[in-house]
PDB file of N, CA and C in Angstrom:
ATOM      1  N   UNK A   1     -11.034  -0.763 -31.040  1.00  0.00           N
ATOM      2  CA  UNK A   1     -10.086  -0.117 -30.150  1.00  0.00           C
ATOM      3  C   UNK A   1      -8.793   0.140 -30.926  1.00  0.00           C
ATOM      4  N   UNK A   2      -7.951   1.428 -31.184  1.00  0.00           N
ATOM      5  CA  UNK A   2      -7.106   1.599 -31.712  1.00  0.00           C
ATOM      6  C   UNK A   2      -5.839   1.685 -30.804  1.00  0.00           C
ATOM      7  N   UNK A   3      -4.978   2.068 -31.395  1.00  0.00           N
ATOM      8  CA  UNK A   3      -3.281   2.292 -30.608  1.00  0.00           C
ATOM      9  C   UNK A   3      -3.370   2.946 -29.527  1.00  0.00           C
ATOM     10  N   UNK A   4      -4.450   4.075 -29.808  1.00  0.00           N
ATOM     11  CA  UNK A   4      -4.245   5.387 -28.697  1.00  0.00           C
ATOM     12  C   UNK A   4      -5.432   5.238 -27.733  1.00  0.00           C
ATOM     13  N   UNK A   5      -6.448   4.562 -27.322  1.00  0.00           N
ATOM     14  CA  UNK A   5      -7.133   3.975 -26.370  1.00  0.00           C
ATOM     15  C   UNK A   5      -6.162   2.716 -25.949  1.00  0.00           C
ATOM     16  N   UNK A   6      -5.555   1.913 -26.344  1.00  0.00           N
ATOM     17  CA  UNK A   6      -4.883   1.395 -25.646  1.00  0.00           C
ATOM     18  C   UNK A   6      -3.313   1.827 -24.782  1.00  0.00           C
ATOM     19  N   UNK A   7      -2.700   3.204 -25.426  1.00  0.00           N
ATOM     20  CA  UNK A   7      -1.349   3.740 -24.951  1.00  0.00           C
ATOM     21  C   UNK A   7      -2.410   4.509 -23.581  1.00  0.00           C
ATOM     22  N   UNK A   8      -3.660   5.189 -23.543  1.00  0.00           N
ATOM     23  CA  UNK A   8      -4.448   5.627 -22.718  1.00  0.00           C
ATOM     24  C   UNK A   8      -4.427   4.704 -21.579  1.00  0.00           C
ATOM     25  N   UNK A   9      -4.910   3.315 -21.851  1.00  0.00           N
ATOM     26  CA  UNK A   9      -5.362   2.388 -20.842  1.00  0.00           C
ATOM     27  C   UNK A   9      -3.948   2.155 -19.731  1.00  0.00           C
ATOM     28  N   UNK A  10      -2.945   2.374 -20.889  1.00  0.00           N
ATOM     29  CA  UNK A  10      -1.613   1.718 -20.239  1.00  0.00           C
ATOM     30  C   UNK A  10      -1.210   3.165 -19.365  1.00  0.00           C
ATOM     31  N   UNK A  11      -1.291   4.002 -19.526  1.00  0.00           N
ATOM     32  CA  UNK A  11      -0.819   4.946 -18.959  1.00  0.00           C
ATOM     33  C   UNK A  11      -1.756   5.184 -17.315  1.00  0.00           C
ATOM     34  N   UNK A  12      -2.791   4.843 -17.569  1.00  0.00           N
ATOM     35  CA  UNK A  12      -4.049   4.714 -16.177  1.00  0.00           C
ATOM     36  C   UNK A  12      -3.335   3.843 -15.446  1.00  0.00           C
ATOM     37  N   UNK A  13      -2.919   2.605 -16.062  1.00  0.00           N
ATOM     38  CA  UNK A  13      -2.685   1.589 -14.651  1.00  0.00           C
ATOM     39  C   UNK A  13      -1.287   1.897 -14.131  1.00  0.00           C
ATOM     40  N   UNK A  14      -0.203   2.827 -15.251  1.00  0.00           N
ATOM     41  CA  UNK A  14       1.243   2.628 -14.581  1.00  0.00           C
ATOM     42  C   UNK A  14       1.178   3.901 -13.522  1.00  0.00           C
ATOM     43  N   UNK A  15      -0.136   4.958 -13.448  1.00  0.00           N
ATOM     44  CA  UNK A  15      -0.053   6.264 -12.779  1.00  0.00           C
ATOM     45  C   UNK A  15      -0.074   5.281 -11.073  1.00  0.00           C
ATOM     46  N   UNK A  16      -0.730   4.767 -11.236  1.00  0.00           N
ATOM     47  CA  UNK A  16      -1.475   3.947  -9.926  1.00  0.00           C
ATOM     48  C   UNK A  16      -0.326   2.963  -8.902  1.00  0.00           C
ATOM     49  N   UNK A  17       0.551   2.715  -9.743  1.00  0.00           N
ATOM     50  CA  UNK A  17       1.307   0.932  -9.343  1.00  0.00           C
ATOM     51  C   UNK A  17       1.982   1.642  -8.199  1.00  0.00           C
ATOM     52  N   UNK A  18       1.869   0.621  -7.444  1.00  0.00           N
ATOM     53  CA  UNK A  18       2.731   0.501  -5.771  1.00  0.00           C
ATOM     54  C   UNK A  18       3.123  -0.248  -5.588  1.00  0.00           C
ATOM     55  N   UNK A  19       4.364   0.088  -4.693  1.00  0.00           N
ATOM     56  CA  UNK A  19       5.861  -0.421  -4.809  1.00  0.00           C
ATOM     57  C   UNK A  19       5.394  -2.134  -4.395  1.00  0.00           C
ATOM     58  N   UNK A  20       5.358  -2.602  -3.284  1.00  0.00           N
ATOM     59  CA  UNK A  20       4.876  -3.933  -2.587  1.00  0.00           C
ATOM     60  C   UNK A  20       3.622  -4.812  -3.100  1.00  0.00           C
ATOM     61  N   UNK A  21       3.719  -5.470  -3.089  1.00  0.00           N
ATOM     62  CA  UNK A  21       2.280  -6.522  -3.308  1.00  0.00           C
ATOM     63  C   UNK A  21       2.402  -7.951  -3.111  1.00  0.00           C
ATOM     64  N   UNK A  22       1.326  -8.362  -2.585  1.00  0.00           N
ATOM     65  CA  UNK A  22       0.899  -9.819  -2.199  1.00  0.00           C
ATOM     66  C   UNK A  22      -0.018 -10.542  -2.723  1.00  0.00           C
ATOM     67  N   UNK A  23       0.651 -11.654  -3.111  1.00  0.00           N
ATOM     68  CA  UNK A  23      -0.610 -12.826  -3.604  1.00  0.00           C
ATOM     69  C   UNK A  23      -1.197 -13.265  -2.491  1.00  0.00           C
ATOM     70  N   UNK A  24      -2.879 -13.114  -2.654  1.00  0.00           N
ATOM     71  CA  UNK A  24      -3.694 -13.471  -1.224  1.00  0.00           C
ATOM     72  C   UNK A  24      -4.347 -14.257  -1.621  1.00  0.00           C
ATOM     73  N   UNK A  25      -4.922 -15.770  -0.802  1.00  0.00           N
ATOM     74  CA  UNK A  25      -5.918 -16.791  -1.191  1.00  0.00           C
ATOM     75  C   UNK A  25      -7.175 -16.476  -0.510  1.00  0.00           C
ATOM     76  N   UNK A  26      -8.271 -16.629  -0.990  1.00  0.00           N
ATOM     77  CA  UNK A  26      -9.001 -16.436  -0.644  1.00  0.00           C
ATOM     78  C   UNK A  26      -9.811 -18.333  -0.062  1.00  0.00           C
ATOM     79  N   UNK A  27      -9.907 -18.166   1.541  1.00  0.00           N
ATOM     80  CA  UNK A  27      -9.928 -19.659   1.615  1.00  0.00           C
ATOM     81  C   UNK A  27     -11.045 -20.466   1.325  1.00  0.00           C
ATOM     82  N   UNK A  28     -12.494 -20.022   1.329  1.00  0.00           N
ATOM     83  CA  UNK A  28     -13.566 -20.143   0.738  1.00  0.00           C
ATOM     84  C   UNK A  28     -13.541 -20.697  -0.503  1.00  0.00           C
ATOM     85  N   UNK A  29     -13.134 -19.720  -1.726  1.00  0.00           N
ATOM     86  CA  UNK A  29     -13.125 -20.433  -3.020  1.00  0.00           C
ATOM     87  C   UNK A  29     -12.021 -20.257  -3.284  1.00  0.00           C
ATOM     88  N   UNK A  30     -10.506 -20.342  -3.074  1.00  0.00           N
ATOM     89  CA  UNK A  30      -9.410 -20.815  -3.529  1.00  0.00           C
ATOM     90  C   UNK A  30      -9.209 -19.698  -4.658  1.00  0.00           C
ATOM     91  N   UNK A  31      -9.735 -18.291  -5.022  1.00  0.00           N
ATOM     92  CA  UNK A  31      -9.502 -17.580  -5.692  1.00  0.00           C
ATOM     93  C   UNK A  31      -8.087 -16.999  -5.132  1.00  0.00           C
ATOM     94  N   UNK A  32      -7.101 -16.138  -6.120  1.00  0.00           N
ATOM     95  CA  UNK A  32      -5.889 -15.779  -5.881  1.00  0.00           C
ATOM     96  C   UNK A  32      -5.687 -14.234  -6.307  1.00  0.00           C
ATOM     97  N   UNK A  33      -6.157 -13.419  -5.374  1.00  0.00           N
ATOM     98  CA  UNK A  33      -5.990 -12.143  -5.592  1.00  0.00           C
ATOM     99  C   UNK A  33      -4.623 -10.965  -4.875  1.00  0.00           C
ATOM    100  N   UNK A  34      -4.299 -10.229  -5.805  1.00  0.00           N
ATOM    101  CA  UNK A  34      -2.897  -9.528  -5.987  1.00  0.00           C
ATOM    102  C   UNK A  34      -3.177  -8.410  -5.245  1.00  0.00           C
ATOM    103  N   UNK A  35      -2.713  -8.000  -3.804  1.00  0.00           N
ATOM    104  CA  UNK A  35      -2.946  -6.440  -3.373  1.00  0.00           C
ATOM    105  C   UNK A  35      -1.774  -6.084  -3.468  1.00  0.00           C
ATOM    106  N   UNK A  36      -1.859  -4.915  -3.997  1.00  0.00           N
ATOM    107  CA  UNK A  36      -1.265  -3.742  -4.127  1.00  0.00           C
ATOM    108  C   UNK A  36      -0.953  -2.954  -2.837  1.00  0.00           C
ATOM    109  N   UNK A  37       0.484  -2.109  -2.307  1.00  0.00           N
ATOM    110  CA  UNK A  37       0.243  -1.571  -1.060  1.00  0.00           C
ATOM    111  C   UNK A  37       1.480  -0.890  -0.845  1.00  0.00           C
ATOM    112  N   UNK A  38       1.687   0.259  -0.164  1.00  0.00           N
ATOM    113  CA  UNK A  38       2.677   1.196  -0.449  1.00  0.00           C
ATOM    114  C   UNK A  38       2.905   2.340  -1.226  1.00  0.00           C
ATOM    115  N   UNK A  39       3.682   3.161  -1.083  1.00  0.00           N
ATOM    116  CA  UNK A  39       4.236   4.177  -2.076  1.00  0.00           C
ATOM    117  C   UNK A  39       4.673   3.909  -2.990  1.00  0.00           C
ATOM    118  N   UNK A  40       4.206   4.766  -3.867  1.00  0.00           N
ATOM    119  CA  UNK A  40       5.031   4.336  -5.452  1.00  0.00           C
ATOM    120  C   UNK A  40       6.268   5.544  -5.231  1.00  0.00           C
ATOM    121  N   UNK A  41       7.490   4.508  -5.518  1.00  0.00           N
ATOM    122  CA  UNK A  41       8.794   5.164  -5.735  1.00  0.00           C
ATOM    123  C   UNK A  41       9.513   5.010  -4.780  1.00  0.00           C
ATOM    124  N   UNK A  42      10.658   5.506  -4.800  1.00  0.00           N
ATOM    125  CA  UNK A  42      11.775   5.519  -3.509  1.00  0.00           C
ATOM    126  C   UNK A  42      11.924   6.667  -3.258  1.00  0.00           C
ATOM    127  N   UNK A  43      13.029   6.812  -2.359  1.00  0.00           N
ATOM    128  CA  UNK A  43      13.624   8.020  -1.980  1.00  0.00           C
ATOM    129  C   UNK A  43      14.860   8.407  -2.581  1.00  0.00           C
ATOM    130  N   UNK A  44      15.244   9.393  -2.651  1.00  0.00           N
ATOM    131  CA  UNK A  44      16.725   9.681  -3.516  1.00  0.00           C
ATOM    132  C   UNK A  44      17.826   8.127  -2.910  1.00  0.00           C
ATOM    133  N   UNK A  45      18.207   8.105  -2.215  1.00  0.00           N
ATOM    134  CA  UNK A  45      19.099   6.936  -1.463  1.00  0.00           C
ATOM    135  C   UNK A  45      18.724   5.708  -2.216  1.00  0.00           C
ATOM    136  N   UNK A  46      17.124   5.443  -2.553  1.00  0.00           N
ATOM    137  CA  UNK A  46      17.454   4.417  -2.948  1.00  0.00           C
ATOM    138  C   UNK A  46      16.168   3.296  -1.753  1.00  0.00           C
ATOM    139  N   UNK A  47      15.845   4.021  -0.627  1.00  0.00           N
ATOM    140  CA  UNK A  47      15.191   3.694   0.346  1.00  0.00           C
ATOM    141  C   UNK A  47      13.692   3.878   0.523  1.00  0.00           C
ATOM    142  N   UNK A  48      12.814   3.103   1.187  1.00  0.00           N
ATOM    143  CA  UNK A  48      11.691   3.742   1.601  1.00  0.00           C
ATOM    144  C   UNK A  48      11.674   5.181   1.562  1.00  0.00           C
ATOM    145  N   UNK A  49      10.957   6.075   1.194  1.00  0.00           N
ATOM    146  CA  UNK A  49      10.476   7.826   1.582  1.00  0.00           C
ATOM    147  C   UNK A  49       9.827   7.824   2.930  1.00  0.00           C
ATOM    148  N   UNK A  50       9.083   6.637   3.502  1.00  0.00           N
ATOM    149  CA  UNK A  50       8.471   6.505   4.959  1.00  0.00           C
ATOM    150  C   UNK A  50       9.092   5.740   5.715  1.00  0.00           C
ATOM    151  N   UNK A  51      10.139   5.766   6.733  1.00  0.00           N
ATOM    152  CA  UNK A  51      10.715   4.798   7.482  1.00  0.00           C
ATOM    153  C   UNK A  51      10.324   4.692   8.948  1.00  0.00           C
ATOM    154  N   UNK A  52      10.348   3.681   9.601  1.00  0.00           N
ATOM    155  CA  UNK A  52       9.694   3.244  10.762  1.00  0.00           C
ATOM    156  C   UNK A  52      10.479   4.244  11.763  1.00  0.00           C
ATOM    157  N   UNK A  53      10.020   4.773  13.179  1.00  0.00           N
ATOM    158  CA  UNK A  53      10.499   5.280  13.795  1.00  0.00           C
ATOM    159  C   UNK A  53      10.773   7.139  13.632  1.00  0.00           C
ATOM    160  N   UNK A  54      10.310   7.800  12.571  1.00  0.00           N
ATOM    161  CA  UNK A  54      10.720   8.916  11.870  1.00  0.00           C
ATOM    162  C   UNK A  54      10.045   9.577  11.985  1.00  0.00           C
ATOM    163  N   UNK A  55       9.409  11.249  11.722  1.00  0.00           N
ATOM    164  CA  UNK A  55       8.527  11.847  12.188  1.00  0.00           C
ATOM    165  C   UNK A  55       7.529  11.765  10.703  1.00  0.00           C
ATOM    166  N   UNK A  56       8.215  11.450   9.710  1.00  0.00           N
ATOM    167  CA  UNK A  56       7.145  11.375   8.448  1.00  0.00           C
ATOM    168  C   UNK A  56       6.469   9.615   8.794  1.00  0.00           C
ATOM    169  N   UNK A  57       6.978   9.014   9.194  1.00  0.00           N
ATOM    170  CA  UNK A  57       6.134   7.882   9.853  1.00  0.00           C
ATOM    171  C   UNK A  57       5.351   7.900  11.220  1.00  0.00           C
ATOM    172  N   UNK A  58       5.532   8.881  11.390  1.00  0.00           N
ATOM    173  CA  UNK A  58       4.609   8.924  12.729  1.00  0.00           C
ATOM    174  C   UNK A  58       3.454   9.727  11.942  1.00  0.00           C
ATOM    175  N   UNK A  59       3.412  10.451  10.966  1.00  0.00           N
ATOM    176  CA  UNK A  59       2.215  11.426  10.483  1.00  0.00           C
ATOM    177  C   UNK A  59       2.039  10.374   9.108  1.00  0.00           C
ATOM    178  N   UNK A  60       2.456   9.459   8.661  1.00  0.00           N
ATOM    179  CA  UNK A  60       1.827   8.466   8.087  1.00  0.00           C
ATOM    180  C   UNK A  60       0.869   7.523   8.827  1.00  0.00           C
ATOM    181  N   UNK A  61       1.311   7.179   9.843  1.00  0.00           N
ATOM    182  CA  UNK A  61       0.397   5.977  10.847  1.00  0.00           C
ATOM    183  C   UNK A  61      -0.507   7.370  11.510  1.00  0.00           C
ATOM    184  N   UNK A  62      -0.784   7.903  11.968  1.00  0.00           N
ATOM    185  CA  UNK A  62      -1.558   8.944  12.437  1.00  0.00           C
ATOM    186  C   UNK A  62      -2.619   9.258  11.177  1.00  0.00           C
ATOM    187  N   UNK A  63      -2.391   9.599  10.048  1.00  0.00           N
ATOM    188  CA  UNK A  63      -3.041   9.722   8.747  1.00  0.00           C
ATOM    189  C   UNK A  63      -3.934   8.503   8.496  1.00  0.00           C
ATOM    190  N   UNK A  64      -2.929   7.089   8.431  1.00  0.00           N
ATOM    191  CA  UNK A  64      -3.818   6.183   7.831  1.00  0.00           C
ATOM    192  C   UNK A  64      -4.551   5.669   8.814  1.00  0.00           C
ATOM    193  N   UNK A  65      -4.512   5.563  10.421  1.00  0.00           N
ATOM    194  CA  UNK A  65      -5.065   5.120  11.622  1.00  0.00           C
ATOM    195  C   UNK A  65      -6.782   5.627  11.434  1.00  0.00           C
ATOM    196  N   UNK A  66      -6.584   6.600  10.860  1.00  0.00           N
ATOM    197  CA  UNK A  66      -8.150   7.922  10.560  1.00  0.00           C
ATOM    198  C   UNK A  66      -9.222   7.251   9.440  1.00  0.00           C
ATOM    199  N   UNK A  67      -8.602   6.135   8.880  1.00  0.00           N
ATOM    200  CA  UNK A  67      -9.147   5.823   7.081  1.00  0.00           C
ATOM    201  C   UNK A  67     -10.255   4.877   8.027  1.00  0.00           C
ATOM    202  N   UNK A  68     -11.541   5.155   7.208  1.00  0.00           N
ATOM    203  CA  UNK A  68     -12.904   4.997   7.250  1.00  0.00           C
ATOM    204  C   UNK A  68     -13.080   3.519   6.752  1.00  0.00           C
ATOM    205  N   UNK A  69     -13.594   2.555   7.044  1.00  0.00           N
ATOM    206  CA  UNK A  69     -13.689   0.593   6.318  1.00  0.00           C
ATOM    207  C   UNK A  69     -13.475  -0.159   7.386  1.00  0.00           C
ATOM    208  N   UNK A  70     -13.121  -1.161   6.703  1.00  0.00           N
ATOM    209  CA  UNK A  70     -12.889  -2.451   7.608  1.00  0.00           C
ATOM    210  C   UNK A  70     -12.016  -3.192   7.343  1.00  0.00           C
ATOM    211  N   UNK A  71     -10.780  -2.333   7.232  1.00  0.00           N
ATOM    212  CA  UNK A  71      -9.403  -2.419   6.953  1.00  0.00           C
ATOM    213  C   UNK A  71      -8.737  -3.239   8.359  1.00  0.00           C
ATOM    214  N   UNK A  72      -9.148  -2.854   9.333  1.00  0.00           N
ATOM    215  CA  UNK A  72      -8.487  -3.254  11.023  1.00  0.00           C
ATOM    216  C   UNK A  72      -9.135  -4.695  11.044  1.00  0.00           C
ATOM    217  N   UNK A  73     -10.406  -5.371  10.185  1.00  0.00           N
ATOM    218  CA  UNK A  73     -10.664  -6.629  10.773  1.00  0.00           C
ATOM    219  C   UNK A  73     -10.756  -7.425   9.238  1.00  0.00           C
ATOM    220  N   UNK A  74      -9.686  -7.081   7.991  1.00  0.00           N
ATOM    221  CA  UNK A  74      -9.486  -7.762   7.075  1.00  0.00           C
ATOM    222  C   UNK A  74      -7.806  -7.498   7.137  1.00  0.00           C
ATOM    223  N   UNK A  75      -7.196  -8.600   7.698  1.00  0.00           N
ATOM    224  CA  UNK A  75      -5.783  -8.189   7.310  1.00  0.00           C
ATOM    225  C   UNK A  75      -4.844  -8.157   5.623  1.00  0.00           C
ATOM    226  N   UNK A  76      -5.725  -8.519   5.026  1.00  0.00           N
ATOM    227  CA  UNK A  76      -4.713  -8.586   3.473  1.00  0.00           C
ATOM    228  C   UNK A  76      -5.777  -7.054   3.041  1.00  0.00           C
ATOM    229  N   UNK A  77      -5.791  -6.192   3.834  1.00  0.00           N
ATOM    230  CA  UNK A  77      -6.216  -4.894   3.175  1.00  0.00           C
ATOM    231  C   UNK A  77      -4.919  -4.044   2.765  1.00  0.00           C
ATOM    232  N   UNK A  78      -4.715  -3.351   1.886  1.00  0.00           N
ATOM    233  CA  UNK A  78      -3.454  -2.609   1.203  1.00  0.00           C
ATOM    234  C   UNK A  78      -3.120  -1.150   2.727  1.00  0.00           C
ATOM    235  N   UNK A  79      -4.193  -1.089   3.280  1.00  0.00           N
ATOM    236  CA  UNK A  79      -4.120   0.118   4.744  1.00  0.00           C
ATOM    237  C   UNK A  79      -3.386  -0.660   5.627  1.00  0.00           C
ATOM    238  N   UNK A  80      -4.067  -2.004   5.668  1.00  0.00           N
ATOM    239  CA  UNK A  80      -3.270  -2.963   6.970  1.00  0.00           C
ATOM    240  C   UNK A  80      -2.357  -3.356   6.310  1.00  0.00           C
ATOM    241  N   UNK A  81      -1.677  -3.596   5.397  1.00  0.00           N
ATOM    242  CA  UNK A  81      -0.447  -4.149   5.192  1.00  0.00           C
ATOM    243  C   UNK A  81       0.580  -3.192   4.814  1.00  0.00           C
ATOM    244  N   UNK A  82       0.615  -1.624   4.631  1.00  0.00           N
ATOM    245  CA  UNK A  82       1.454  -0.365   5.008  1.00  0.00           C
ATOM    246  C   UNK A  82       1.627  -0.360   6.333  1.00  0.00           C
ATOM    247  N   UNK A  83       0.258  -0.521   7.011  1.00  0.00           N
ATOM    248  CA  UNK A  83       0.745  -0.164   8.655  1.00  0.00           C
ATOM    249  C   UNK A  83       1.534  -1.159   8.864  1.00  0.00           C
ATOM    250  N   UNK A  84       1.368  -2.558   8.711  1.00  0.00           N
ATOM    251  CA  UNK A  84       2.394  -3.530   9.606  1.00  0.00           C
ATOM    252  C   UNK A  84       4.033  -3.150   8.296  1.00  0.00           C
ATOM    253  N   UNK A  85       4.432  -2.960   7.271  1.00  0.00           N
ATOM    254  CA  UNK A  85       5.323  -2.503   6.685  1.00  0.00           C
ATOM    255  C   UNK A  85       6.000  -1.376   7.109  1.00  0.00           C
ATOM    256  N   UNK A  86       5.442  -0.512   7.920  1.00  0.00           N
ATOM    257  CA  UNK A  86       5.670   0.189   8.577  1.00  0.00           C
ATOM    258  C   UNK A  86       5.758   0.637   9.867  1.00  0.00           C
ATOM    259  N   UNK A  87       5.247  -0.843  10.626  1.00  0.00           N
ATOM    260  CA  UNK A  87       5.404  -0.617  11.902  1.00  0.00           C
ATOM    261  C   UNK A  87       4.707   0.404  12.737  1.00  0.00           C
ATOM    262  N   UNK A  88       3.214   0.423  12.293  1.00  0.00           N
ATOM    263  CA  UNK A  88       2.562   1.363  12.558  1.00  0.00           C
ATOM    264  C   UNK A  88       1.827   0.566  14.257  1.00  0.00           C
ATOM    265  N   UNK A  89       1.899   1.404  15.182  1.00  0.00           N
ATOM    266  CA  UNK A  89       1.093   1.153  16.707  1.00  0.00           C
ATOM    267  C   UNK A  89       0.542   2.217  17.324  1.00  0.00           C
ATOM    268  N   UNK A  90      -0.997   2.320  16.676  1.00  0.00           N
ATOM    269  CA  UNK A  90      -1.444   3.500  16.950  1.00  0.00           C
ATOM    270  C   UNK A  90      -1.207   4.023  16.065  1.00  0.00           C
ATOM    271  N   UNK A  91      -1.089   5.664  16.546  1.00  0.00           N
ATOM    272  CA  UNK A  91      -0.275   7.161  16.106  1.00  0.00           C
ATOM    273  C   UNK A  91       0.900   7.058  15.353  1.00  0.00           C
ATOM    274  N   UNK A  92       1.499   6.219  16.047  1.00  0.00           N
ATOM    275  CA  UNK A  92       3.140   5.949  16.227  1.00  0.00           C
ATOM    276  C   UNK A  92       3.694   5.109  15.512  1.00  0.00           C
ATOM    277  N   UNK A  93       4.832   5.673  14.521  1.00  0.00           N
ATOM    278  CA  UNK A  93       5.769   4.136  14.325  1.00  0.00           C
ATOM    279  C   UNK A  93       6.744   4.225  14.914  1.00  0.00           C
ATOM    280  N   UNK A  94       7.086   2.681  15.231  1.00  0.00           N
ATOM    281  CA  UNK A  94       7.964   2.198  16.120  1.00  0.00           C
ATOM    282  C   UNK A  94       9.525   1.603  15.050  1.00  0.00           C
ATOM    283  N   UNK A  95      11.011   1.972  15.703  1.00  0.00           N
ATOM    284  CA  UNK A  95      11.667   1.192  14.922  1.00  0.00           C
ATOM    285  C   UNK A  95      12.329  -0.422  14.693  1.00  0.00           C
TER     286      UNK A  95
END
């Protein structure tokens, strides 16, 4: 493996990174896994780009409410932990 498969590798994982994340235990075997969850970046201000109560948060929770899994009955899923970051109920975020 040379310089430039590895400047490659590094460039794959920094396209990906999101803003929030949680160390989760897994209670079975005590494994310790890192989710990832959120938008990558801010907003000019300095703030969330999706804020609770807003019409780009109401077509965020409406968007992700639609996502296909079993995101609604695993709560350390990166879908369920935007919606509650966001105050997602339903359709709707709330502020």
């Amino acid at each position: 493996m040379d310089w430039k498969d590895i400047l490659k590798e590094k460039e794959d994982v920094l396209k990906f990174k999101r803003r929030f994340k949680k160390v989760v235990t897994n209670k079975k075997t005590g494994r310790k896994k890192t989710v990832r969850y959120g938008q990558a970046g801010k907003a000019k201000d300095g703030k969330d780009r999706i804020r609770p109560g807003t019409s780009k948060g109401d077509a965020y929770c409406a968007r992700s409410n639609k996502i296909k899994g079993n995101w609604r009955s695993d709560p350390n899923s990166p879908n369920n932990l935007s919606r509650k970051k966001w105050k997602c109920h339903g359709n709707k975020s709330r502020r």
